[in-house]
N, C-alpha and C. Protein backbone atom coordinates (compact mmCIF):
# COMPACT_ATOMS: atom_id res chain seq x y z
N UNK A 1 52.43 109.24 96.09
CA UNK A 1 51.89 109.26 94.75
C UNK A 1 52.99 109.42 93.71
N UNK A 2 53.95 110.07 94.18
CA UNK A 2 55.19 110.24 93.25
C UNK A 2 56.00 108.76 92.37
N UNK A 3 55.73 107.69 93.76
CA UNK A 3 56.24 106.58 93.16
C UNK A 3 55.78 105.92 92.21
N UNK A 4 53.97 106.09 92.10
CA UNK A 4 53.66 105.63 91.15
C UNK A 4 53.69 105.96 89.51
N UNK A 5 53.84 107.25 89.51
CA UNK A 5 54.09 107.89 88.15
C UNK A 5 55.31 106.92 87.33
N UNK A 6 56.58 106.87 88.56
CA UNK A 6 57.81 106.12 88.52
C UNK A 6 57.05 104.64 87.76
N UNK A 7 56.41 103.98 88.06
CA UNK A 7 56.15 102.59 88.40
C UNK A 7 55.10 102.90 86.67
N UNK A 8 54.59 103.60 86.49
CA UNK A 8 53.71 103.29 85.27
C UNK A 8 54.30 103.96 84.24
N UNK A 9 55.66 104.13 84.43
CA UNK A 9 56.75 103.37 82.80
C UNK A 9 56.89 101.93 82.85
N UNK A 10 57.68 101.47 81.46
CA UNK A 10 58.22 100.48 81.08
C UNK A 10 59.36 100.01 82.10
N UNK A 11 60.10 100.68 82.41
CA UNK A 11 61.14 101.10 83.26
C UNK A 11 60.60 100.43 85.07
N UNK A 12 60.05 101.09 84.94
CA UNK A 12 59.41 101.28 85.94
C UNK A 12 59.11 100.01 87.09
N UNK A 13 57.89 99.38 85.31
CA UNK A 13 57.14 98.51 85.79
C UNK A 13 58.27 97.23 86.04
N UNK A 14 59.23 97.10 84.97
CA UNK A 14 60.05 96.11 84.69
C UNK A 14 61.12 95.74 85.90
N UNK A 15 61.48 97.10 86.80
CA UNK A 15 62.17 97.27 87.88
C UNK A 15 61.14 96.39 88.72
N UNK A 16 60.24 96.76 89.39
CA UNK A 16 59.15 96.55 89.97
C UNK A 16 59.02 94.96 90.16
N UNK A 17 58.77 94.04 88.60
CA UNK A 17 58.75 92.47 88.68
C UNK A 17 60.05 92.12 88.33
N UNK A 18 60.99 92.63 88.10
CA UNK A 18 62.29 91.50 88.37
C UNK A 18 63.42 91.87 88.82
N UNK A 19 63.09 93.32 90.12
CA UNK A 19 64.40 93.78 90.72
C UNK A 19 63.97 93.28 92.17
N UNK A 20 63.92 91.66 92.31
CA UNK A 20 63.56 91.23 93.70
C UNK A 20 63.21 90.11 93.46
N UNK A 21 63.67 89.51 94.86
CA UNK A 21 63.75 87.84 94.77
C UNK A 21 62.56 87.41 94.06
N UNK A 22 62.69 86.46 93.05
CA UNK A 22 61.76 85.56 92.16
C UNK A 22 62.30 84.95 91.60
N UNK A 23 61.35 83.89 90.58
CA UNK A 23 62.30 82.38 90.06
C UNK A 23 62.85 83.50 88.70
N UNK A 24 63.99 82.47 88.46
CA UNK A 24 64.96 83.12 87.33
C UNK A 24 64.02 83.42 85.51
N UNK A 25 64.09 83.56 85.20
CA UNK A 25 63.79 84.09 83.79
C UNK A 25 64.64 84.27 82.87
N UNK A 26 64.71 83.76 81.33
CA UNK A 26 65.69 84.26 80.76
C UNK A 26 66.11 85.55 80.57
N UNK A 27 67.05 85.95 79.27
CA UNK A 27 66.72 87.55 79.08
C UNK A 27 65.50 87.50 77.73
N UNK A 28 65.41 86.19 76.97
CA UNK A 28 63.99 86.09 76.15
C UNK A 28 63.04 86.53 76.52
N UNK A 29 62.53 85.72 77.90
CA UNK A 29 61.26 85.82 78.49
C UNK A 29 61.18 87.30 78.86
N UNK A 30 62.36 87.62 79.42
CA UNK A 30 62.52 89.76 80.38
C UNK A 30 61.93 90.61 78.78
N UNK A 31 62.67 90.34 77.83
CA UNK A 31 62.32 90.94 76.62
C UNK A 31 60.55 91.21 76.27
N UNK A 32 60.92 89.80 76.33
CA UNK A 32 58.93 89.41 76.04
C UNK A 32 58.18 90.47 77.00
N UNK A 33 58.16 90.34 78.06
CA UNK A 33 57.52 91.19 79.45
C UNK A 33 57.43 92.47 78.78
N UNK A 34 58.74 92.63 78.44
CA UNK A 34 58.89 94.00 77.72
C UNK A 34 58.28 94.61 77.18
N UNK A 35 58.22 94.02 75.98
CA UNK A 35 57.36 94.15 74.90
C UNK A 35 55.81 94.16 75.10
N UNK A 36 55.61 93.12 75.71
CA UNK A 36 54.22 93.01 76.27
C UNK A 36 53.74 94.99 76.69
N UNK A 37 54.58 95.22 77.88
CA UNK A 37 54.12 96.17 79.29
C UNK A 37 54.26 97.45 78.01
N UNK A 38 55.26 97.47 76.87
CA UNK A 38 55.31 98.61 75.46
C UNK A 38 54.02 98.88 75.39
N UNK A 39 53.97 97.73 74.77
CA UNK A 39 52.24 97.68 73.95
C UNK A 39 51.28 98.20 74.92
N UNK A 40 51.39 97.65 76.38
CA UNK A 40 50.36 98.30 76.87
C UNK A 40 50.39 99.72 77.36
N UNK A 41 51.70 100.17 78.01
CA UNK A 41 51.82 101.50 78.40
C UNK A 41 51.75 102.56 77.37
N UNK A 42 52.93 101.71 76.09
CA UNK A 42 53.26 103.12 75.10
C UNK A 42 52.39 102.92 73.93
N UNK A 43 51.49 101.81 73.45
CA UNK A 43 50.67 102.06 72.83
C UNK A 43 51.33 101.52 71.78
N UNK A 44 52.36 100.77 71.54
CA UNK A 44 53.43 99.99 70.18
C UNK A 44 53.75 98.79 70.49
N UNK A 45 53.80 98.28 69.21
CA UNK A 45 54.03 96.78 69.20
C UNK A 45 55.81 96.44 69.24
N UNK A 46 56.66 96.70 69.14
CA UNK A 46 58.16 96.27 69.35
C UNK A 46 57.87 95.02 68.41
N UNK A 47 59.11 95.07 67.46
CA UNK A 47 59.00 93.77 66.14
C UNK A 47 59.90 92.75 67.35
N UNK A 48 60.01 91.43 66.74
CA UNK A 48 60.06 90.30 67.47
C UNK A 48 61.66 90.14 67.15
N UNK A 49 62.32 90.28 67.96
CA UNK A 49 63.58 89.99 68.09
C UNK A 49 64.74 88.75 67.80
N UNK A 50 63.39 87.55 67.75
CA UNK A 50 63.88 86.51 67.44
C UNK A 50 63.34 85.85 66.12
N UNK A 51 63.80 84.55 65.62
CA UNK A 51 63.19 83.97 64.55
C UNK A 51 62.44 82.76 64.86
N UNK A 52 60.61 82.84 64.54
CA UNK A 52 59.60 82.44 65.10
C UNK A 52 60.13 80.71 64.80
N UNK A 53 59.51 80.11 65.86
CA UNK A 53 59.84 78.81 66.07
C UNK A 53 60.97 77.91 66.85
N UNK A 54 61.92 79.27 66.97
CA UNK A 54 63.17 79.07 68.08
C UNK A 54 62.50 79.42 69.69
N UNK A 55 63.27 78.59 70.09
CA UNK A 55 63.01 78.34 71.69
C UNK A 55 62.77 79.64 72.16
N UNK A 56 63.73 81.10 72.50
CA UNK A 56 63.58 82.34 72.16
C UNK A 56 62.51 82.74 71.94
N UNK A 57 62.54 82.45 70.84
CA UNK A 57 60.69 83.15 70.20
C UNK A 57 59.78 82.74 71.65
N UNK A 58 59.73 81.37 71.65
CA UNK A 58 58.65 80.74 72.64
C UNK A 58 58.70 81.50 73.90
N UNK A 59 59.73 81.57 74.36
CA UNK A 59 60.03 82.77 75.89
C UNK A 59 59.77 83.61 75.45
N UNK A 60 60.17 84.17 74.40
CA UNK A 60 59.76 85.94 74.15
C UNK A 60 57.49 85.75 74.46
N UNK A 61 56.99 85.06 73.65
CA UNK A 61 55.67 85.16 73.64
C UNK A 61 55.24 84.97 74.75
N UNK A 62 56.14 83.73 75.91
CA UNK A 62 55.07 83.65 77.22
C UNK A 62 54.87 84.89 77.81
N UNK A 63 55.56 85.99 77.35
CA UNK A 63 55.63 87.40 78.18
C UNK A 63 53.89 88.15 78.49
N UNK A 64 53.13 87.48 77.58
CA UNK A 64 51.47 88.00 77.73
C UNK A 64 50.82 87.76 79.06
N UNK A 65 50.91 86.98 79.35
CA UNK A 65 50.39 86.36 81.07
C UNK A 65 50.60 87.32 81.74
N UNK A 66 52.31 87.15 82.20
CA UNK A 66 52.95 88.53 82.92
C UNK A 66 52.80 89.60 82.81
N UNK A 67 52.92 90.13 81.59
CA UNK A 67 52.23 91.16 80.76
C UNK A 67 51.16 92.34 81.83
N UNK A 68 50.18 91.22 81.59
CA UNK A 68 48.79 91.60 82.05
C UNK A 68 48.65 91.77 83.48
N UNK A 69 49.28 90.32 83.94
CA UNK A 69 49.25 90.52 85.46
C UNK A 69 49.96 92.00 86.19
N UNK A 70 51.36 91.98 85.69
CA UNK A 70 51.90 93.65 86.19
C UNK A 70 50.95 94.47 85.92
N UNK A 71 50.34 94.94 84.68
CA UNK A 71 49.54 95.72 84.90
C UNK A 71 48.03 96.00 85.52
N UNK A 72 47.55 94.25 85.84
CA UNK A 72 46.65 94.45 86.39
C UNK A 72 47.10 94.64 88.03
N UNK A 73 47.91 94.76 88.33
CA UNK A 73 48.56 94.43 90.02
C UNK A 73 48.49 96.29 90.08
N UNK A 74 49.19 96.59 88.77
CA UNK A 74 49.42 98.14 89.05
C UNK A 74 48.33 99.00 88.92
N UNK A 75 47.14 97.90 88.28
CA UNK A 75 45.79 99.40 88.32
C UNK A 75 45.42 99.07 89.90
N UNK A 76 45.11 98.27 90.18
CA UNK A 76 44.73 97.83 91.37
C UNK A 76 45.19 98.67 92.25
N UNK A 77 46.60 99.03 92.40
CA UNK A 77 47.11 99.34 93.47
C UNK A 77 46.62 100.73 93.40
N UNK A 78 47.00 101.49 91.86
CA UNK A 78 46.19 102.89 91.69
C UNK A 78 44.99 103.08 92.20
N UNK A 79 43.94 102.33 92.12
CA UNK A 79 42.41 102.60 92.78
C UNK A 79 42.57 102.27 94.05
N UNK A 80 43.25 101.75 94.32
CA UNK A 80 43.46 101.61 96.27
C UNK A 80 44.02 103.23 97.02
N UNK A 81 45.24 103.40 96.55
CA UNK A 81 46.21 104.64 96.73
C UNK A 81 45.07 105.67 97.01
C-alpha cells in the first residue's frame, strides 16, 4: 500500500507512464501529461508554456487522453489493492 501513496503524486504518476519501455514522446507532449495529471491530482491548472498554434502547443494539449487514462489505470488499481 505504501507504493501507492508514491504513485498518486505528479511525480509519481509521471515515473510510472514514462520510466519504461514505450513509444517516444516529446518533452511538449511529457509537459502536457503533466499538466493534465496537476489539474487532476493538485486541483490547478499550470498556464501553457507555449504560444497557442505552435506545433508545441498541439503536443502540449494531446496530454488529456493520457491524462485520464493514468488516472483511470490508477483508480482501478486502488479498488482492486
Amino acid at each position: 500500500m505504501a507504493n501507492s501513496a508514491i504513485l498518486l503524486t505528479v511525480d509519481g504518476l509521471m515515473a510510472a507512464a514514462f520510466n519504461r519501455p514505450r513509444d517516444p514522446r516529446s518533452d511538449a507532449y511529457k509537459q502536457g501529461v503533466r499538466a493534465a495529471l496537476t489539474r487532476y491530482v493538485e486541483r490547478v491548472t499550470p498556464p501553457l508554456p507555449f504560444d497557442a498554434g505552435t506545433a508545441e502547443a498541439d503536443a502540449f494539449f494531446a496530454d488529456e487522453e493520457e491524462g485520464r487514462l493514468i488516472i483511470a489505470r490508477t483508480w482501478e488499481q486502488e479498488q482492486v489493492a
